[in-house]
PDB file of N, CA and C in Angstrom:
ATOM      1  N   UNK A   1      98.525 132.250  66.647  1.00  0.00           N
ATOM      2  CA  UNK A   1      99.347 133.445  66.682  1.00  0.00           C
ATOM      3  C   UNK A   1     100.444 133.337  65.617  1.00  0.00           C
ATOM      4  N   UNK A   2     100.610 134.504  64.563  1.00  0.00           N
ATOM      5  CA  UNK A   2     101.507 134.295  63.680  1.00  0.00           C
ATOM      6  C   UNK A   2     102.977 134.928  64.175  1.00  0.00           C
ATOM      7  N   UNK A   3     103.995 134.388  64.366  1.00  0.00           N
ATOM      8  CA  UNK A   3     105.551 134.745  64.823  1.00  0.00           C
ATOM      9  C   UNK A   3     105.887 135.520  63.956  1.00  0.00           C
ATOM     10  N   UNK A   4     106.405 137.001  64.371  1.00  0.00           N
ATOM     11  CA  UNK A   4     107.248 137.475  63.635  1.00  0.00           C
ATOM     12  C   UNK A   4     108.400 137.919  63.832  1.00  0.00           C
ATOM     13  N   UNK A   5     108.787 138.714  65.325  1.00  0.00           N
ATOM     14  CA  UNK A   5     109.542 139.092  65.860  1.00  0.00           C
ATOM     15  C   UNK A   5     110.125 137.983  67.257  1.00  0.00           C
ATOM     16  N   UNK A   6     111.038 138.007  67.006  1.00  0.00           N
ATOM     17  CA  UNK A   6     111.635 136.915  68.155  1.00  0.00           C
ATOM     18  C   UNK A   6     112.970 137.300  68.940  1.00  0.00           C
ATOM     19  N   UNK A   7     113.350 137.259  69.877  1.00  0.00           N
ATOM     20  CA  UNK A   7     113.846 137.633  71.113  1.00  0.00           C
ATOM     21  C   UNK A   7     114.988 136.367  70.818  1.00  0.00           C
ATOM     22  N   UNK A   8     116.104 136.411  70.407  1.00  0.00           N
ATOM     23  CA  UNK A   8     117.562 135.223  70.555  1.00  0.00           C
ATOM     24  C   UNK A   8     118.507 135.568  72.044  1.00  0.00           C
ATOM     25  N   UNK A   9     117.921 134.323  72.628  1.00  0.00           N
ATOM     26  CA  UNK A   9     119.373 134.736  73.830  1.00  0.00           C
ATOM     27  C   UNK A   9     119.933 133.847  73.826  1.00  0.00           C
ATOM     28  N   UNK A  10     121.431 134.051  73.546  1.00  0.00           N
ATOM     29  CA  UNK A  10     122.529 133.476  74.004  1.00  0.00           C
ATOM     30  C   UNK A  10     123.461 133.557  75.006  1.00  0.00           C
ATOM     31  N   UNK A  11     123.935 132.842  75.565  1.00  0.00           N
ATOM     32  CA  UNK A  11     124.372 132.861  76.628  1.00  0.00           C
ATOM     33  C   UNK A  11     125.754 131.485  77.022  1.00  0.00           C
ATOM     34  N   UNK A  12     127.179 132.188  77.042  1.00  0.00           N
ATOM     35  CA  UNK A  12     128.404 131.311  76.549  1.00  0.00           C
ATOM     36  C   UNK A  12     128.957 131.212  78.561  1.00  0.00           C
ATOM     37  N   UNK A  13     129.641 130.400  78.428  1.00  0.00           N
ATOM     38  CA  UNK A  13     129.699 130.088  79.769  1.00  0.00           C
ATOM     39  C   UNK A  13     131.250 131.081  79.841  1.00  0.00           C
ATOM     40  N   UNK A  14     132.044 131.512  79.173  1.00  0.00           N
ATOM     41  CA  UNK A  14     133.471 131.979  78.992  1.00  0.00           C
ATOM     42  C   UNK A  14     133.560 132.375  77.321  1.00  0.00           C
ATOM     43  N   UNK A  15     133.953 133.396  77.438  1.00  0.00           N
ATOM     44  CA  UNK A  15     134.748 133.788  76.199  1.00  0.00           C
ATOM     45  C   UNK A  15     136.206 133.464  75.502  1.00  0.00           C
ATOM     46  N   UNK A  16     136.286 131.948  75.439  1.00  0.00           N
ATOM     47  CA  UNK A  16     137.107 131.010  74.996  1.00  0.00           C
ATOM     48  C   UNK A  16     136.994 130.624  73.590  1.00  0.00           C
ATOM     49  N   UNK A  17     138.007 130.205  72.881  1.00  0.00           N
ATOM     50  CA  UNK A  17     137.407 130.023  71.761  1.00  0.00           C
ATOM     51  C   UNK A  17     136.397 128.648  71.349  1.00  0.00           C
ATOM     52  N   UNK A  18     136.494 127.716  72.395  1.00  0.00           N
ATOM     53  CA  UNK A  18     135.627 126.638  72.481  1.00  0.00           C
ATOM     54  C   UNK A  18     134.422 126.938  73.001  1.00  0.00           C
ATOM     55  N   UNK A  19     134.090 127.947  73.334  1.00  0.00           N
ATOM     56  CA  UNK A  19     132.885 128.369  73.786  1.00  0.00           C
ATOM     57  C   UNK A  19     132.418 129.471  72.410  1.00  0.00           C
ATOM     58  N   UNK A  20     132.591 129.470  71.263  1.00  0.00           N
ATOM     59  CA  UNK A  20     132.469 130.409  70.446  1.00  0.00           C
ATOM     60  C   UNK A  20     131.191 130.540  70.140  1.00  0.00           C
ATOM     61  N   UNK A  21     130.658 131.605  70.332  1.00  0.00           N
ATOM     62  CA  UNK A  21     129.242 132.121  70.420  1.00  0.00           C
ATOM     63  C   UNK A  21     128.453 131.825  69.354  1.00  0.00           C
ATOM     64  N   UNK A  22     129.268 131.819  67.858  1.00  0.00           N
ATOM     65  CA  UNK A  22     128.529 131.523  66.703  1.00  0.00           C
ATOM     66  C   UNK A  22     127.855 130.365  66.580  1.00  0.00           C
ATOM     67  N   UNK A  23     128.436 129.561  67.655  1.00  0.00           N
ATOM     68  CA  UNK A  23     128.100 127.679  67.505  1.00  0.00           C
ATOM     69  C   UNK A  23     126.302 127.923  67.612  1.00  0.00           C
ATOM     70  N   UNK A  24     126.486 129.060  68.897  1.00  0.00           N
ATOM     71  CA  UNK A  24     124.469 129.179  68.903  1.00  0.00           C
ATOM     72  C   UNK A  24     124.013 130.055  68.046  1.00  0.00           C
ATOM     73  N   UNK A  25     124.572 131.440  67.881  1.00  0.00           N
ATOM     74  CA  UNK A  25     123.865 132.498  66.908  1.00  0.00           C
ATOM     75  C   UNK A  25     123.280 131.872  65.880  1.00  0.00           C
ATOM     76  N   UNK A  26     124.829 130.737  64.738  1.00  0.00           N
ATOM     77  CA  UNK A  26     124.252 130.742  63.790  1.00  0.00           C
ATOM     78  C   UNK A  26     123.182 130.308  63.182  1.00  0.00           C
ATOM     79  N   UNK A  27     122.868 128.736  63.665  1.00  0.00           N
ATOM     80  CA  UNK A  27     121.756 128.014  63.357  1.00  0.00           C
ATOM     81  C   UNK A  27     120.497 129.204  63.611  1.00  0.00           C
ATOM     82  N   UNK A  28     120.515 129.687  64.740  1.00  0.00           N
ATOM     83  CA  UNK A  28     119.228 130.733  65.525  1.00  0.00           C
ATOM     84  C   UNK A  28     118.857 131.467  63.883  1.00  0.00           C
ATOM     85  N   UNK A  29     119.544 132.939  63.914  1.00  0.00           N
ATOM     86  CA  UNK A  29     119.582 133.109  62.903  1.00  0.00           C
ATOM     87  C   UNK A  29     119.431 132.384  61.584  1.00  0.00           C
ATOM     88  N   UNK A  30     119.705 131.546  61.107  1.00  0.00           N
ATOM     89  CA  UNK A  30     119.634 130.949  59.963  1.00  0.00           C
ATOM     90  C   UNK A  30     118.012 130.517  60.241  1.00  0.00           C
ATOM     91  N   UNK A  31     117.521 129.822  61.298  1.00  0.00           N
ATOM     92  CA  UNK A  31     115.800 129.587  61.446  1.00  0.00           C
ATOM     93  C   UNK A  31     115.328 130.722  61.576  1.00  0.00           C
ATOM     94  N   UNK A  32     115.361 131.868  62.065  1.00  0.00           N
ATOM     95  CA  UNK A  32     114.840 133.062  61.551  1.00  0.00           C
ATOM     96  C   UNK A  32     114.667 133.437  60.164  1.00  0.00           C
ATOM     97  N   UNK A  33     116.023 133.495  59.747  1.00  0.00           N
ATOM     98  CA  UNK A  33     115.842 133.852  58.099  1.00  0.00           C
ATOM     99  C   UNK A  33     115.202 133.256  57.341  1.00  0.00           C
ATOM    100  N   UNK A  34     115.077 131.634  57.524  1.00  0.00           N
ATOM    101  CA  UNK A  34     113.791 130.773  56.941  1.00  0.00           C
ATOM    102  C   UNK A  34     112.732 130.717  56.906  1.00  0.00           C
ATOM    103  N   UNK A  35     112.085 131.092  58.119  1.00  0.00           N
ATOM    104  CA  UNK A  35     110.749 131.192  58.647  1.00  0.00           C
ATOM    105  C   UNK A  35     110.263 132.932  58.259  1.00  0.00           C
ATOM    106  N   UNK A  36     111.389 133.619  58.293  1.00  0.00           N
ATOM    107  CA  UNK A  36     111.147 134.892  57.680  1.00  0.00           C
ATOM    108  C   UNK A  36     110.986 135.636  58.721  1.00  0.00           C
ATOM    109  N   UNK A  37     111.602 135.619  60.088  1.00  0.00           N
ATOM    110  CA  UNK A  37     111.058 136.503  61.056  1.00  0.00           C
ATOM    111  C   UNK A  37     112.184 137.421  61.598  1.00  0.00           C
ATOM    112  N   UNK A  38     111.783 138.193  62.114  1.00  0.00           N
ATOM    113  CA  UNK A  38     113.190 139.895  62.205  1.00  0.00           C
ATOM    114  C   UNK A  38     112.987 139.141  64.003  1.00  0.00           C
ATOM    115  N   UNK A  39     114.732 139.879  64.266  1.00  0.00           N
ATOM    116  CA  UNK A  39     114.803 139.001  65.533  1.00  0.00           C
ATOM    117  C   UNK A  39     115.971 140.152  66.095  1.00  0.00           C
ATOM    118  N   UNK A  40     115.803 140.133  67.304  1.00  0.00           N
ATOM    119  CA  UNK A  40     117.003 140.913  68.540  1.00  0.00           C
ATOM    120  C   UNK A  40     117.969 139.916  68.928  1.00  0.00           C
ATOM    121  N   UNK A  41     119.172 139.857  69.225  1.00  0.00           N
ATOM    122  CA  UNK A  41     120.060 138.846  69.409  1.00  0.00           C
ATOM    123  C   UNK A  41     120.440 139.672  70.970  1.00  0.00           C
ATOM    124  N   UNK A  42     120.258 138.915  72.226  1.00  0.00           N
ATOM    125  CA  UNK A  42     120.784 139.165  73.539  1.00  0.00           C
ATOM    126  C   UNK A  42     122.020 138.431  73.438  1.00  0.00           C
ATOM    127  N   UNK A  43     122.945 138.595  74.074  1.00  0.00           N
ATOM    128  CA  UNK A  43     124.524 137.657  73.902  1.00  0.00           C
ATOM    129  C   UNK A  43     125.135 137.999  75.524  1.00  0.00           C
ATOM    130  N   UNK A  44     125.590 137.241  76.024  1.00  0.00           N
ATOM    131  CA  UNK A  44     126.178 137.515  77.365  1.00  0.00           C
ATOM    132  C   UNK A  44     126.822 136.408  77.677  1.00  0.00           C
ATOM    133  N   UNK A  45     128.207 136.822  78.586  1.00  0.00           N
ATOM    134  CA  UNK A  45     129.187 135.629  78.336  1.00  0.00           C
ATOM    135  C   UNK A  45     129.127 136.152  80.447  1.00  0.00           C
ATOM    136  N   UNK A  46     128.356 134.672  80.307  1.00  0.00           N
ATOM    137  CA  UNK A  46     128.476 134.119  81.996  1.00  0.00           C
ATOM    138  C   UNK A  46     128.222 132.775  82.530  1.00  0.00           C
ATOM    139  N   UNK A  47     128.529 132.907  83.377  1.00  0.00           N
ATOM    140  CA  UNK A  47     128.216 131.439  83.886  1.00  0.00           C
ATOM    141  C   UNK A  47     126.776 131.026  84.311  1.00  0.00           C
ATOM    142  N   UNK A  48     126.168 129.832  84.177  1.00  0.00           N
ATOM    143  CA  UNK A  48     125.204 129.218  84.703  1.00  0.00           C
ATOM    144  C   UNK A  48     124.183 129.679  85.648  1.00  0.00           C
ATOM    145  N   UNK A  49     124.700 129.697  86.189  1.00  0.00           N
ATOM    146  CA  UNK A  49     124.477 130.023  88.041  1.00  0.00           C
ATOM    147  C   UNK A  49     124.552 131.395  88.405  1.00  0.00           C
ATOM    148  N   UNK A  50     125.196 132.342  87.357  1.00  0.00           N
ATOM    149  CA  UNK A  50     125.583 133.754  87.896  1.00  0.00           C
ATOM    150  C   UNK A  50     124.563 134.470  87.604  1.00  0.00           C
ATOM    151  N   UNK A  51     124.092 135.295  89.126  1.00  0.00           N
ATOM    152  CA  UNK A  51     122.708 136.032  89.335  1.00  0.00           C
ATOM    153  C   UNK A  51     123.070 136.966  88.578  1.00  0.00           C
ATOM    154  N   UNK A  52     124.091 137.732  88.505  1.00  0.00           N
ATOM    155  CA  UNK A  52     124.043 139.244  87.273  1.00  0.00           C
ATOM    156  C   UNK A  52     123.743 138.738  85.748  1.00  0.00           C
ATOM    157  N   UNK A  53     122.578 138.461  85.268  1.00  0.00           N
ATOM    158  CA  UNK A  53     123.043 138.993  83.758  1.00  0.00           C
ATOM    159  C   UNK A  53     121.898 139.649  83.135  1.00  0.00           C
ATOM    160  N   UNK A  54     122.582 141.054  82.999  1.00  0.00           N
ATOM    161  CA  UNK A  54     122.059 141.820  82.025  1.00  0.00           C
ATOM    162  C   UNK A  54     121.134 141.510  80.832  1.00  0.00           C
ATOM    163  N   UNK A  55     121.633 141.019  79.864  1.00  0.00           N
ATOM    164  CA  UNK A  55     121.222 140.862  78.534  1.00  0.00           C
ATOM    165  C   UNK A  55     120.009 139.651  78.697  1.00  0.00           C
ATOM    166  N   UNK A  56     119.556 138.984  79.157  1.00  0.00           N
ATOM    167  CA  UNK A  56     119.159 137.873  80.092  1.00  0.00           C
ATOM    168  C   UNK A  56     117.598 138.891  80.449  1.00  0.00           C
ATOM    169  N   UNK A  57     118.039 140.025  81.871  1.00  0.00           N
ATOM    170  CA  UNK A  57     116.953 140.700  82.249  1.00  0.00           C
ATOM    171  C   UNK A  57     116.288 141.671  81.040  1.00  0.00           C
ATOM    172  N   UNK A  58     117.268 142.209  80.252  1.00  0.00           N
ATOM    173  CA  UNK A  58     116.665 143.237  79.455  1.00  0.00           C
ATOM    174  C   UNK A  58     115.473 142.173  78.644  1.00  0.00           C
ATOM    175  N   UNK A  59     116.155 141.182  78.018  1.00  0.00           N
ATOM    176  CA  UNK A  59     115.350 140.401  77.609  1.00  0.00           C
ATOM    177  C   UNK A  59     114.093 140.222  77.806  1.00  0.00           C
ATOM    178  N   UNK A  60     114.134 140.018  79.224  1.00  0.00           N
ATOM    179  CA  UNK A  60     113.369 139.077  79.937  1.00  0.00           C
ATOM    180  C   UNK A  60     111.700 140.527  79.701  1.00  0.00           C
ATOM    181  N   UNK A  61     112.790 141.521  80.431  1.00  0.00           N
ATOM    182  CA  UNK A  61     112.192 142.890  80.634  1.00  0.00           C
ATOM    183  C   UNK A  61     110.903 143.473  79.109  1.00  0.00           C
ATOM    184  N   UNK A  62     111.688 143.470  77.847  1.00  0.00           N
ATOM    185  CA  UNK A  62     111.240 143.562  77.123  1.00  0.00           C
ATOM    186  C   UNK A  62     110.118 142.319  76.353  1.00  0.00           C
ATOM    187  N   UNK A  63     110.170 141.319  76.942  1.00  0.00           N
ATOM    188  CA  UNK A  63     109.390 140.032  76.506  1.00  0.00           C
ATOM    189  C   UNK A  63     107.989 140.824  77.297  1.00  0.00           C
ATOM    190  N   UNK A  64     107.859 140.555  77.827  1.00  0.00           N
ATOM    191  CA  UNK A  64     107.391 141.037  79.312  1.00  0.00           C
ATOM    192  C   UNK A  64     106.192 142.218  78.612  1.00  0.00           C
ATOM    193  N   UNK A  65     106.705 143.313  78.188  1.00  0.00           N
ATOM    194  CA  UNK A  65     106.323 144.000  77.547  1.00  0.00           C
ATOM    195  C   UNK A  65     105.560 143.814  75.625  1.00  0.00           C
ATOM    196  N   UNK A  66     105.391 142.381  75.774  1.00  0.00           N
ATOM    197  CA  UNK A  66     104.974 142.275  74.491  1.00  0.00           C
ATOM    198  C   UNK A  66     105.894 142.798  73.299  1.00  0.00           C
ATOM    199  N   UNK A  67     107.170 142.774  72.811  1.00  0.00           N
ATOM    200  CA  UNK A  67     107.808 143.512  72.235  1.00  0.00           C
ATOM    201  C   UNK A  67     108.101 141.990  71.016  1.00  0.00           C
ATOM    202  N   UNK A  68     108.015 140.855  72.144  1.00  0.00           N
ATOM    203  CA  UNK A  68     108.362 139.693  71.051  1.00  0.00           C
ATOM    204  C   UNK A  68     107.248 138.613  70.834  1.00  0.00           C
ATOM    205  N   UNK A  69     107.189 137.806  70.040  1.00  0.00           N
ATOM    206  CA  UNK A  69     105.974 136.926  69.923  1.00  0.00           C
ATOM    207  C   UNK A  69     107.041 135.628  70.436  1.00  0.00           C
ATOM    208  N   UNK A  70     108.067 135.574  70.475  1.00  0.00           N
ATOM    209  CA  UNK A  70     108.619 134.277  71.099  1.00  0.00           C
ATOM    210  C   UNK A  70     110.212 134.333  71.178  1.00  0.00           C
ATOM    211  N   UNK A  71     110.512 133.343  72.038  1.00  0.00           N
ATOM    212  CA  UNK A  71     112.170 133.749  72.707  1.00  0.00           C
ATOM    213  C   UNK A  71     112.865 132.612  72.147  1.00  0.00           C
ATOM    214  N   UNK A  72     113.839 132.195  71.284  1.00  0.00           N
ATOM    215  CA  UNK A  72     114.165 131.558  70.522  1.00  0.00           C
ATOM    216  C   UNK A  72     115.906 131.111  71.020  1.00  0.00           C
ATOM    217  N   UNK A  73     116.083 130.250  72.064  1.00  0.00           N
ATOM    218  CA  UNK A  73     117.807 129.710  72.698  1.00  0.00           C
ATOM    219  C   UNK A  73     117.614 128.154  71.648  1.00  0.00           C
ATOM    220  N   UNK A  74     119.208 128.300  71.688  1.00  0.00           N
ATOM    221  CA  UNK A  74     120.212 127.060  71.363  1.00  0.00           C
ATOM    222  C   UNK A  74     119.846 125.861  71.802  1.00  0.00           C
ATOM    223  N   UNK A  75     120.048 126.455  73.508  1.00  0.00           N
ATOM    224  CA  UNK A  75     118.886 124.848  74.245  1.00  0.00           C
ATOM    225  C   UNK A  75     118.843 125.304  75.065  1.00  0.00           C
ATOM    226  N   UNK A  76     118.073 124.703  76.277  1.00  0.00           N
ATOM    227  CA  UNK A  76     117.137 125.335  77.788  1.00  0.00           C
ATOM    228  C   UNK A  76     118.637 125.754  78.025  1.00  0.00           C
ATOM    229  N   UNK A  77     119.515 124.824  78.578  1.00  0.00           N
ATOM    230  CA  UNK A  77     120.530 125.161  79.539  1.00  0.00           C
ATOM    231  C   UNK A  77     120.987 126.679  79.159  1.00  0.00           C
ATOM    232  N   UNK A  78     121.102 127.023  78.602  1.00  0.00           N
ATOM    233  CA  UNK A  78     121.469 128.309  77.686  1.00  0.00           C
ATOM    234  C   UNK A  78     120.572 129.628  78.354  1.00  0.00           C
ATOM    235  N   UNK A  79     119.858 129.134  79.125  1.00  0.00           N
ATOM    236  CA  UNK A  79     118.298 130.259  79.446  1.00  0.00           C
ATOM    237  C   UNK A  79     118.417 130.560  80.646  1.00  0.00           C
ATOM    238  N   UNK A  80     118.162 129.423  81.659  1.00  0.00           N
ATOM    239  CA  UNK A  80     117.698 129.484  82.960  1.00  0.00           C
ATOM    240  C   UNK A  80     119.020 129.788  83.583  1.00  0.00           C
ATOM    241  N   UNK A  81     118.745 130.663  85.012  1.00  0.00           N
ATOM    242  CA  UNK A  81     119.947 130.493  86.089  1.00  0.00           C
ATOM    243  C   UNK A  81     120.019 129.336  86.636  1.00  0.00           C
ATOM    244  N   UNK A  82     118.946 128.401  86.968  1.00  0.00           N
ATOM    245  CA  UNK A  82     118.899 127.048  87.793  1.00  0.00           C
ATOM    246  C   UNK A  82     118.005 126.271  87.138  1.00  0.00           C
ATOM    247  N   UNK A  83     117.695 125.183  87.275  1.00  0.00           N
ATOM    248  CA  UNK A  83     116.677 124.547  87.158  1.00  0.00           C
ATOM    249  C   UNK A  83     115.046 125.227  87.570  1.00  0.00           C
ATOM    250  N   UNK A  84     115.243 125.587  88.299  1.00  0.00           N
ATOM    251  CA  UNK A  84     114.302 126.189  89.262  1.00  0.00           C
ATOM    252  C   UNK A  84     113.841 127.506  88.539  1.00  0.00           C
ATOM    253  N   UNK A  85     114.369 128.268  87.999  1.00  0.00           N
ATOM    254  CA  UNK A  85     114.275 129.593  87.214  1.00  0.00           C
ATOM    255  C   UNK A  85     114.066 129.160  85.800  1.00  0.00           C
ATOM    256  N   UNK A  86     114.496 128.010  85.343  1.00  0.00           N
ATOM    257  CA  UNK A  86     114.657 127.778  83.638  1.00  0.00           C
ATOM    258  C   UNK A  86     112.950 127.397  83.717  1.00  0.00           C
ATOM    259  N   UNK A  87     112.407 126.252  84.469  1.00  0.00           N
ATOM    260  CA  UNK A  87     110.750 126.357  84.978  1.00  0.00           C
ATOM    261  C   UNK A  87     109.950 127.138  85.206  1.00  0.00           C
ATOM    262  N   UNK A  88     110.296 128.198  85.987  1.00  0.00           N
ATOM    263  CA  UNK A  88     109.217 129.355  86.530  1.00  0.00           C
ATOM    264  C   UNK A  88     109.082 130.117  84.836  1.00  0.00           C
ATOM    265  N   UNK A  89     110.365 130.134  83.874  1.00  0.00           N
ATOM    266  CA  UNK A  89     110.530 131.319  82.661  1.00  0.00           C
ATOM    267  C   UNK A  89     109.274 130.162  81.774  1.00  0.00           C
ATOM    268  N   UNK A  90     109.487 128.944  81.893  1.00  0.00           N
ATOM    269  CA  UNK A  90     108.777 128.266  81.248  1.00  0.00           C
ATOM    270  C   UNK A  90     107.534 128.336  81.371  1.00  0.00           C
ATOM    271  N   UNK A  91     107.190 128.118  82.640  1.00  0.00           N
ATOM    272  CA  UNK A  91     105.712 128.793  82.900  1.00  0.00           C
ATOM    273  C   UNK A  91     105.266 129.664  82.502  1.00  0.00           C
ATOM    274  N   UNK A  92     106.119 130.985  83.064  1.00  0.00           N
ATOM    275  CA  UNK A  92     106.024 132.344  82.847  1.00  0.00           C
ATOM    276  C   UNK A  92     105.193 132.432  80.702  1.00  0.00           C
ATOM    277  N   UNK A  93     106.224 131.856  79.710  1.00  0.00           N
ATOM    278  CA  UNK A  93     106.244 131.828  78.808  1.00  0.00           C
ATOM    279  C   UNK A  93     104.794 131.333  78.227  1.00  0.00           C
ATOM    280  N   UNK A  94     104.525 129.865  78.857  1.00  0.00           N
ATOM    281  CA  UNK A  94     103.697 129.288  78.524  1.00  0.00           C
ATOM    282  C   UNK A  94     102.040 129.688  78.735  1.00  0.00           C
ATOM    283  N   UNK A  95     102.236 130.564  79.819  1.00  0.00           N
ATOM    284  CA  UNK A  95     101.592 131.321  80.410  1.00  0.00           C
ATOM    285  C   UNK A  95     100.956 132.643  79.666  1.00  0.00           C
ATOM    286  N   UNK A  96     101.263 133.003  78.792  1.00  0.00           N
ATOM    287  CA  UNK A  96     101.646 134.100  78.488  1.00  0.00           C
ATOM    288  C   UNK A  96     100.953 133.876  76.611  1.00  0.00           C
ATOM    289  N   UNK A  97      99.684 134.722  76.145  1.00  0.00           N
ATOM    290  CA  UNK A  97      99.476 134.405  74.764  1.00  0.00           C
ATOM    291  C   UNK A  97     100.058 134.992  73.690  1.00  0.00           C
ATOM    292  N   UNK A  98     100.765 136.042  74.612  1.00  0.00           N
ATOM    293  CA  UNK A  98     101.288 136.745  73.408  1.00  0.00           C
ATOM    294  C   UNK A  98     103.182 136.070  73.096  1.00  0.00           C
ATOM    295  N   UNK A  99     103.258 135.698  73.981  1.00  0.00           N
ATOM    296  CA  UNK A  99     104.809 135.136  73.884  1.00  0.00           C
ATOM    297  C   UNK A  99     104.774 133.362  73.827  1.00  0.00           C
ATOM    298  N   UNK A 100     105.861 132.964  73.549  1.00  0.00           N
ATOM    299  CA  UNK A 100     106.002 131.607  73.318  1.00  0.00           C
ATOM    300  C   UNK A 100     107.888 130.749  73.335  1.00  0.00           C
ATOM    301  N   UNK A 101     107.985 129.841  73.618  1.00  0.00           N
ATOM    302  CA  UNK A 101     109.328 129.494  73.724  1.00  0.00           C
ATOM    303  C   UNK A 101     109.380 128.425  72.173  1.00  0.00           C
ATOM    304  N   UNK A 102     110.452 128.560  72.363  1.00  0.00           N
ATOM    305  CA  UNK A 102     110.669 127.568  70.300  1.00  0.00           C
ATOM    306  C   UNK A 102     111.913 127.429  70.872  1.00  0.00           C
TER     307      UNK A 102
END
């Protein structure tokens, strides 16, 4: 499967300046622009554990729908609500031929 379009979620635990969002965007972005692939950036400033997040479901929602060839985070912790959910998305992902985790 050739990658072209990719799905970036980020996800900051507080909107602090030690939590500064660019620390993940940029590298993300910058491996996009290398590899040459057009990409959606999700961004949502929550905690770990917190069942609301938006940008997270739309994501999730639109993956789902074939819209991306792969979902491209900073690192796992960055993804999952729990352990337990960061696994099932992994599955889910792995599962899945048209999508992929990087």
């Amino acid at each position: 499967m050739e990658i072209k379009n990719i799905a970036i979620y980020v996800r900051n635990s507080t909107n602090e300046e030690r939590q500064n969002p660019e620390t993940q965007i940029k590298p993300l972005k910058e491996k996009c622009d290398r590899e040459k692939w057009t990409y959606t950036i999700f961004q949502e400033f929550a905690s770990g554990s917190k069942e609301s997040r938006p940008e997270l479901d739309k994501m999730l929602s639109r993956v789902r729908k074939n819209e991306f060839d792969a979902v491209l985070v900073w690192r796992l912790d960055r993804l999952g609500r729990s352990l337990k959910h960061l696994l099932q998305l992994i599955e889910e992902f792995k599962n899945k031929n048209e999508s992929s985790l990087v």
